[in-house]
C-alpha atoms as a PDB file:
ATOM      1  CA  UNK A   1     305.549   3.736 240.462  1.00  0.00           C
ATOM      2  CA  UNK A   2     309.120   4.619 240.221  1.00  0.00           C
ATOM      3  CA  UNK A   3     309.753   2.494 236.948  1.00  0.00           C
ATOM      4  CA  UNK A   4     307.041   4.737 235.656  1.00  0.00           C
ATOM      5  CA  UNK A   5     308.545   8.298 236.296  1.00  0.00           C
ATOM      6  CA  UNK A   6     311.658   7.047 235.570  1.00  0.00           C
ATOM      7  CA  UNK A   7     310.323   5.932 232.174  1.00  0.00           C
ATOM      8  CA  UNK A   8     308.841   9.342 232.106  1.00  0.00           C
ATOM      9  CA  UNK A   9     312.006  11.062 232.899  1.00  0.00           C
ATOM     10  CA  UNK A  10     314.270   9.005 230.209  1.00  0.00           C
ATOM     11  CA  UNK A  11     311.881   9.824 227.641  1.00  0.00           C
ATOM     12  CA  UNK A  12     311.748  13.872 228.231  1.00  0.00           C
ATOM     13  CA  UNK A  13     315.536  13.567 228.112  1.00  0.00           C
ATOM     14  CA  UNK A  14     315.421  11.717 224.873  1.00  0.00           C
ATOM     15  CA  UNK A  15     313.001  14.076 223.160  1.00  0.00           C
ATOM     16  CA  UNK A  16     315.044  16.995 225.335  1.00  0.00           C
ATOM     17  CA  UNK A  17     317.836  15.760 223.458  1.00  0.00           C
ATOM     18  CA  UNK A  18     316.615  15.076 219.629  1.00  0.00           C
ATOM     19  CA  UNK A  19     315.658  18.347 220.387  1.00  0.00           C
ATOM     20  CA  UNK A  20     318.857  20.127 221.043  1.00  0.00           C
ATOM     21  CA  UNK A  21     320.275  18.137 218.001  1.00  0.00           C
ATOM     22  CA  UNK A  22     317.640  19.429 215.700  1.00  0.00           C
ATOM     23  CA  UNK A  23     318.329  22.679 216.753  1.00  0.00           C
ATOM     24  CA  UNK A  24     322.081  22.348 216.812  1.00  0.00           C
ATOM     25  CA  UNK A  25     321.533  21.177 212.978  1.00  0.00           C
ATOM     26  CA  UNK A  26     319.559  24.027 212.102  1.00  0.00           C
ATOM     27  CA  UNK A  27     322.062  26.328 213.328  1.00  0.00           C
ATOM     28  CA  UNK A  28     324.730  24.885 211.327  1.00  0.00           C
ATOM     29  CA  UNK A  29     323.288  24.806 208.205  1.00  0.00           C
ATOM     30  CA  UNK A  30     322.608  28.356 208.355  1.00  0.00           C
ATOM     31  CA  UNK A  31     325.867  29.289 209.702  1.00  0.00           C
ATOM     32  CA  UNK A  32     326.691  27.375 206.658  1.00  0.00           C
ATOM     33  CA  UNK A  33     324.172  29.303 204.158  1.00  0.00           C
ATOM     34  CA  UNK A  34     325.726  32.961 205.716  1.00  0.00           C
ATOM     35  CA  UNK A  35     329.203  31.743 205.083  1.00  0.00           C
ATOM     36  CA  UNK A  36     327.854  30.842 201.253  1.00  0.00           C
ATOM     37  CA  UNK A  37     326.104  34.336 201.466  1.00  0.00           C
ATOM     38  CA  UNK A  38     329.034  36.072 202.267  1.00  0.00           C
ATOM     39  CA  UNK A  39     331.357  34.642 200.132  1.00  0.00           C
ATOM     40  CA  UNK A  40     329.405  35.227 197.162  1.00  0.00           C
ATOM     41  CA  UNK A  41     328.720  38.863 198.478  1.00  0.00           C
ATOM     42  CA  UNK A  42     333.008  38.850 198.809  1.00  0.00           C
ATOM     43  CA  UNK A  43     333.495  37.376 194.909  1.00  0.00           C
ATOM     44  CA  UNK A  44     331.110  40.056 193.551  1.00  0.00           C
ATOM     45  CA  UNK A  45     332.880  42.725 195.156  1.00  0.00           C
ATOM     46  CA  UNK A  46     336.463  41.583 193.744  1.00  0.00           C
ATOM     47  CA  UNK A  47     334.679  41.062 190.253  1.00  0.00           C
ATOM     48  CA  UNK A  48     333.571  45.143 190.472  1.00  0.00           C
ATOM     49  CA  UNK A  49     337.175  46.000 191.923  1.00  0.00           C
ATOM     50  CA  UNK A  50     338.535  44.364 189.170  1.00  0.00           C
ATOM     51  CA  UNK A  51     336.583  45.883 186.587  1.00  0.00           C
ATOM     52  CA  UNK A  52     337.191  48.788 188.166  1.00  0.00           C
ATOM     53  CA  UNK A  53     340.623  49.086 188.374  1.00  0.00           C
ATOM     54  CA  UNK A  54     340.768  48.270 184.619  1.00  0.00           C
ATOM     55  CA  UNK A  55     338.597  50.688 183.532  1.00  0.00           C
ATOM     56  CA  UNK A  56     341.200  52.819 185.578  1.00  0.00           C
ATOM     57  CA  UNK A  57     344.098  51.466 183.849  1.00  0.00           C
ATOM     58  CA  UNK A  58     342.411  51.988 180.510  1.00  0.00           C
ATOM     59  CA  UNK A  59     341.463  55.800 181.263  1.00  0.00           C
ATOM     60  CA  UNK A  60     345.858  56.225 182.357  1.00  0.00           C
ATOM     61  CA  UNK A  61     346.860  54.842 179.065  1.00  0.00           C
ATOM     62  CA  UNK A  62     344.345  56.879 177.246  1.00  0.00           C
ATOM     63  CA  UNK A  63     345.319  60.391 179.136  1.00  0.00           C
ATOM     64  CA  UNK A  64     348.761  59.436 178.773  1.00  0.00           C
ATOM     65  CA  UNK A  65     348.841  58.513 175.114  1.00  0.00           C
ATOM     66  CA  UNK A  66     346.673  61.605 174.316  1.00  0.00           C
ATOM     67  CA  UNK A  67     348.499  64.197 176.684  1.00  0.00           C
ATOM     68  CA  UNK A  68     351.513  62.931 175.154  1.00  0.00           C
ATOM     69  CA  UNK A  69     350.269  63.655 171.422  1.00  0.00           C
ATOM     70  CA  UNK A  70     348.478  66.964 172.733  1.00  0.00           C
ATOM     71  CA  UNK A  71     350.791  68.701 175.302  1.00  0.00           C
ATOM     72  CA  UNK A  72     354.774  67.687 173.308  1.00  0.00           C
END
């Protein structure tokens, strides 16, 4: 009787077990898929900063060529 529950017992810890790895798996694949997520979210926020700060750049050297011409 005891070889029995003990059987019993071993294999609830196994499946106990394959369960806790399935679901340590899971949660690293989408820690994995955020970290993918946000990086990509990060990337296309430097690409619009970028293009950004040269549309600035190109609006300064067009006020200051023109003011120059204009106000002198």
């Amino acid at each position: 009787m005891s070889m029995r529950i003990k059987a019993v017992v071993d294999k609830f810890v196994q499946e106990l077990k394959e369960a806790l790895d399935a679901d340590i798996q899971d949660r690293i694949m989408k820690e994995r898929e955020m970290q993918s997520y946000i990086e990509e979210r990060e990337r296309e926020v430097a690409e619009r900063e970028a293009a950004w700060k040269a549309e600035l750049s190109r609006r300064e050297v067009f006020f200051f060529f023109f003011s120059g011409i204009f106000f002198n």
